[in-house]
N, C-alpha and C. Protein backbone atom coordinates (compact mmCIF):
# COMPACT_ATOMS: atom_id res chain seq x y z
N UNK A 1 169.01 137.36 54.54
CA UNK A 1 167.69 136.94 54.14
C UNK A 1 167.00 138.10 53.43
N UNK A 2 166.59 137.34 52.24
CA UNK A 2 165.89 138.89 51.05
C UNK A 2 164.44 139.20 52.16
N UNK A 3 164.04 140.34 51.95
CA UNK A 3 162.57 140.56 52.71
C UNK A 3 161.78 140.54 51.18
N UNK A 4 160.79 140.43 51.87
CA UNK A 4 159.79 140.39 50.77
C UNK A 4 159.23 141.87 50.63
N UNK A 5 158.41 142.55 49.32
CA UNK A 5 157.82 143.68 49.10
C UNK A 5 156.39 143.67 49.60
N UNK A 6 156.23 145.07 50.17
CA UNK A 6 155.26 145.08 50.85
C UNK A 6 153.68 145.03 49.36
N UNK A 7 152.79 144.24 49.34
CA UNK A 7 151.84 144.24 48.42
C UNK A 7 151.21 145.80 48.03
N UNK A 8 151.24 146.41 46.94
CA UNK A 8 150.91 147.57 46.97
C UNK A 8 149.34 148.01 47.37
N UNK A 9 148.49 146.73 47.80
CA UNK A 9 147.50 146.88 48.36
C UNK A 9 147.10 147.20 49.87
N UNK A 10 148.75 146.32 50.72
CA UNK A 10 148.62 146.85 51.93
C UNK A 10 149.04 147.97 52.12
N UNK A 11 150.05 148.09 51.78
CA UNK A 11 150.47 150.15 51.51
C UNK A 11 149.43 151.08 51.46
N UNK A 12 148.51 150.59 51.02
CA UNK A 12 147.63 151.78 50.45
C UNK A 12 145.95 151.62 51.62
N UNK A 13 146.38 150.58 52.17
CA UNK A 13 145.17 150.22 53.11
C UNK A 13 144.49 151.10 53.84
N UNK A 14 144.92 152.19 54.50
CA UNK A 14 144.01 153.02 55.28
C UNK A 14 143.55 153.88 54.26
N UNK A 15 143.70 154.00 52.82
CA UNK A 15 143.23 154.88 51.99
C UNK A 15 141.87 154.10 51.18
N UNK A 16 142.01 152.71 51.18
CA UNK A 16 141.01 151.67 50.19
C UNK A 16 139.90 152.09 51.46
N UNK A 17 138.75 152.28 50.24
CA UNK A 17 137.11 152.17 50.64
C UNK A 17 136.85 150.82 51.46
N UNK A 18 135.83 151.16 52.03
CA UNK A 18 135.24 150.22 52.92
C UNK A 18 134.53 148.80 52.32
N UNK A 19 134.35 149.32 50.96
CA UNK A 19 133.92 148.27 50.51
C UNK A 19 134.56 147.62 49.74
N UNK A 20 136.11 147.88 49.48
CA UNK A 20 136.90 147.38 48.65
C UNK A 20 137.20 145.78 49.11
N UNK A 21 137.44 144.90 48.08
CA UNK A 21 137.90 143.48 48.38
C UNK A 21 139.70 143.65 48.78
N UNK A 22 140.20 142.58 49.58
CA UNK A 22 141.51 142.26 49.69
C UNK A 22 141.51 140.78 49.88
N UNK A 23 142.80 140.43 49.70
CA UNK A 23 142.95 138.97 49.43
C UNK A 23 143.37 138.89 50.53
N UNK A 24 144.13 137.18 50.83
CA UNK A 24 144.44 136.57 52.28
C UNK A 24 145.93 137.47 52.29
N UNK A 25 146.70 137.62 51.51
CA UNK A 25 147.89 138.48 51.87
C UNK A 25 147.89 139.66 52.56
N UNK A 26 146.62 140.11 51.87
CA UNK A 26 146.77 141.35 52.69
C UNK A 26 146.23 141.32 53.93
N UNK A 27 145.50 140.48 54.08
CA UNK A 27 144.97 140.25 55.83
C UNK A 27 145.97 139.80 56.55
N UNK A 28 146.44 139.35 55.87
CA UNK A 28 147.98 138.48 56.93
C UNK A 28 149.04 139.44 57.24
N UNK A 29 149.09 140.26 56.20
CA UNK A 29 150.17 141.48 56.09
C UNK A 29 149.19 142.66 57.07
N UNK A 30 148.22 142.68 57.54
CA UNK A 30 147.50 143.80 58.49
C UNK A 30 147.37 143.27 59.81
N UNK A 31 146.99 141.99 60.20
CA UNK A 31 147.23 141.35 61.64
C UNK A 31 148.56 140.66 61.82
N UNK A 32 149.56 141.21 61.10
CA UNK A 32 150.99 140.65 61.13
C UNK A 32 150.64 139.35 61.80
N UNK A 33 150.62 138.23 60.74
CA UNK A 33 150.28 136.91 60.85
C UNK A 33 150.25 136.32 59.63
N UNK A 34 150.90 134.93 59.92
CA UNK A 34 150.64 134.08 58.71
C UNK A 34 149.41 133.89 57.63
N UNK A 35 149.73 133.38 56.50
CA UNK A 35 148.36 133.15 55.74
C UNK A 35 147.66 132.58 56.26
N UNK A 36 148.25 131.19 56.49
CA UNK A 36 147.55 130.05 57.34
C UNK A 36 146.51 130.59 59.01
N UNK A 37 147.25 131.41 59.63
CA UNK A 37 146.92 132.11 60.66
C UNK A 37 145.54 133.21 60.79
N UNK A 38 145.68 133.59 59.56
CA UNK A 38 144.55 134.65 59.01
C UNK A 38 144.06 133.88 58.69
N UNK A 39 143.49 132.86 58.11
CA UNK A 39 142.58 131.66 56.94
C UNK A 39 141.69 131.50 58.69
N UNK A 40 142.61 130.32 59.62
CA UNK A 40 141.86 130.37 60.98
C UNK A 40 141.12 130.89 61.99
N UNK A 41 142.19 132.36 62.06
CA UNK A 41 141.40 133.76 62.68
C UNK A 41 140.10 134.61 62.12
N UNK A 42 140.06 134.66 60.90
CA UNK A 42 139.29 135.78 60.48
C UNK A 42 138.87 135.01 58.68
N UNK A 43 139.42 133.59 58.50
CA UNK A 43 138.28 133.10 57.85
C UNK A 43 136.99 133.08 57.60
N UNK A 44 136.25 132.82 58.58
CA UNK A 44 135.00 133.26 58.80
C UNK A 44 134.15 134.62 58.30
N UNK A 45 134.92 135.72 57.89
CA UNK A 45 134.80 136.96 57.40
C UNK A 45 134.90 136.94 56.01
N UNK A 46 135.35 135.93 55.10
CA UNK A 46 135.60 136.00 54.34
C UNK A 46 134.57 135.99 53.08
N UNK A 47 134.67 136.24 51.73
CA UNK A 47 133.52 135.98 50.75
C UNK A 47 134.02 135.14 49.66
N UNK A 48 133.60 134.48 48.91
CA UNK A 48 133.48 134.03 48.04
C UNK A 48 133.14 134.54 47.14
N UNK A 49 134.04 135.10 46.23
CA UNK A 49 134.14 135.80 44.87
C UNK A 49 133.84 134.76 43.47
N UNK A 50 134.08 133.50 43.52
CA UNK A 50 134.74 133.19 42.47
C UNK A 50 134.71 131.09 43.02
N UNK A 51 134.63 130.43 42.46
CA UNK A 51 135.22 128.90 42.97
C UNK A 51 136.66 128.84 43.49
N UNK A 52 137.51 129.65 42.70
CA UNK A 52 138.86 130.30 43.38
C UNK A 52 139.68 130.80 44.38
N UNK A 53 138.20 132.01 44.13
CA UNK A 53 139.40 133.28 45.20
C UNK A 53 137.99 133.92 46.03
N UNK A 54 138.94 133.80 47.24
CA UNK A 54 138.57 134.27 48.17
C UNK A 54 138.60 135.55 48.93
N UNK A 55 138.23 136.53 49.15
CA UNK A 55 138.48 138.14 49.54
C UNK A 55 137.55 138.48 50.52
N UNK A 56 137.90 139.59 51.52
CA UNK A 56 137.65 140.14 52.28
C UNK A 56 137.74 141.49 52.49
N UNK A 57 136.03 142.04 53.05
CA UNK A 57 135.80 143.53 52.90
C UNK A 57 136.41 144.41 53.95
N UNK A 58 137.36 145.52 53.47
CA UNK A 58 138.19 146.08 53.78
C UNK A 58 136.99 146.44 55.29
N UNK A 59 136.07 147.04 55.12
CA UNK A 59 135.39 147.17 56.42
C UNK A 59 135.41 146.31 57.65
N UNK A 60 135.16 144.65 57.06
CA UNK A 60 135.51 144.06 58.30
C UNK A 60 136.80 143.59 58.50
N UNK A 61 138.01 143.66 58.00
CA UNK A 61 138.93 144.02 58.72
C UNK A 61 139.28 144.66 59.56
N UNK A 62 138.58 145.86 58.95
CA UNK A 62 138.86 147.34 60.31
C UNK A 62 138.15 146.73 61.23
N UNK A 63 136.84 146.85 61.57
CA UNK A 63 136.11 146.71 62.89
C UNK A 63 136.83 145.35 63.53
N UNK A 64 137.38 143.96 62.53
CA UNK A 64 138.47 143.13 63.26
C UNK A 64 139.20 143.49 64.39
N UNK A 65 139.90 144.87 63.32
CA UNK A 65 141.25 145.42 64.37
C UNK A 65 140.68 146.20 65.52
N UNK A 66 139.56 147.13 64.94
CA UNK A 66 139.53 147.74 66.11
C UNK A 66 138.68 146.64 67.36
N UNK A 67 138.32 145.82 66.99
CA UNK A 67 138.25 145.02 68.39
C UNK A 67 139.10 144.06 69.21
N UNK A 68 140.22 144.05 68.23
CA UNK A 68 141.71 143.50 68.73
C UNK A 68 142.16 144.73 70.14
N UNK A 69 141.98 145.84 69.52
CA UNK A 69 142.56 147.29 69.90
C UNK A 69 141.81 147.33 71.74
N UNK A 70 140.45 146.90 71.70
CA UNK A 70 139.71 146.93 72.82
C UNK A 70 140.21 146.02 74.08
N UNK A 71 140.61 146.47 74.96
CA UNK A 71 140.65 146.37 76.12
C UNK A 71 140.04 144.61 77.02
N UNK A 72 140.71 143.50 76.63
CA UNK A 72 139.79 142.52 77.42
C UNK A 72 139.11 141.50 76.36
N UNK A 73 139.34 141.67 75.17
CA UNK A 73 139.13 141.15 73.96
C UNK A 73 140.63 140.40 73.17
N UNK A 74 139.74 138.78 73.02
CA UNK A 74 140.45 138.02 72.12
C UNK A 74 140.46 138.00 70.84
N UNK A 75 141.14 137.74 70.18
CA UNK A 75 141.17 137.48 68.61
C UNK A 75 140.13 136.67 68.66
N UNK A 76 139.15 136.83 67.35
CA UNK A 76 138.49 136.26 66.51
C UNK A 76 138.78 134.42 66.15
């Protein structure tokens, strides 16, 4: 089975600004989870760029994770 390439946006993730946009791939590719899975979980976070496309600020991802990270806490 071919693997897929990692998006050169998630690669570079702990280096992108806080206020940088990312798409649903890369949220899915950071809570190792489906697209579909991320759309459910952390939809809600999301912005509306466009009638299109949809993106999410690299900031609230982080504070996402780091409350995944906390002790006694469910996913979003």
């Amino acid at each position: 089975m071919a693997q897929k390439p990692i998006p050169p946006t998630l690669a570079a993730f702990d280096s992108l600004p806080d206020s940088a946009l990312i798409d649903v791939k890369v949220v899915s590719g950071v809570f190792g989870c489906s697209e579909n899975t991320a759309w459910r979980r952390y939809g809600a976070l999301s912005i509306k760029v466009s009638p299109q496309q949809t993106r999410w600020r690299v900031a609230d991802v982080r504070k996402a994770l780091a409350d995944l990270a906390k002790p006694g806490q469910a996913a979003a």
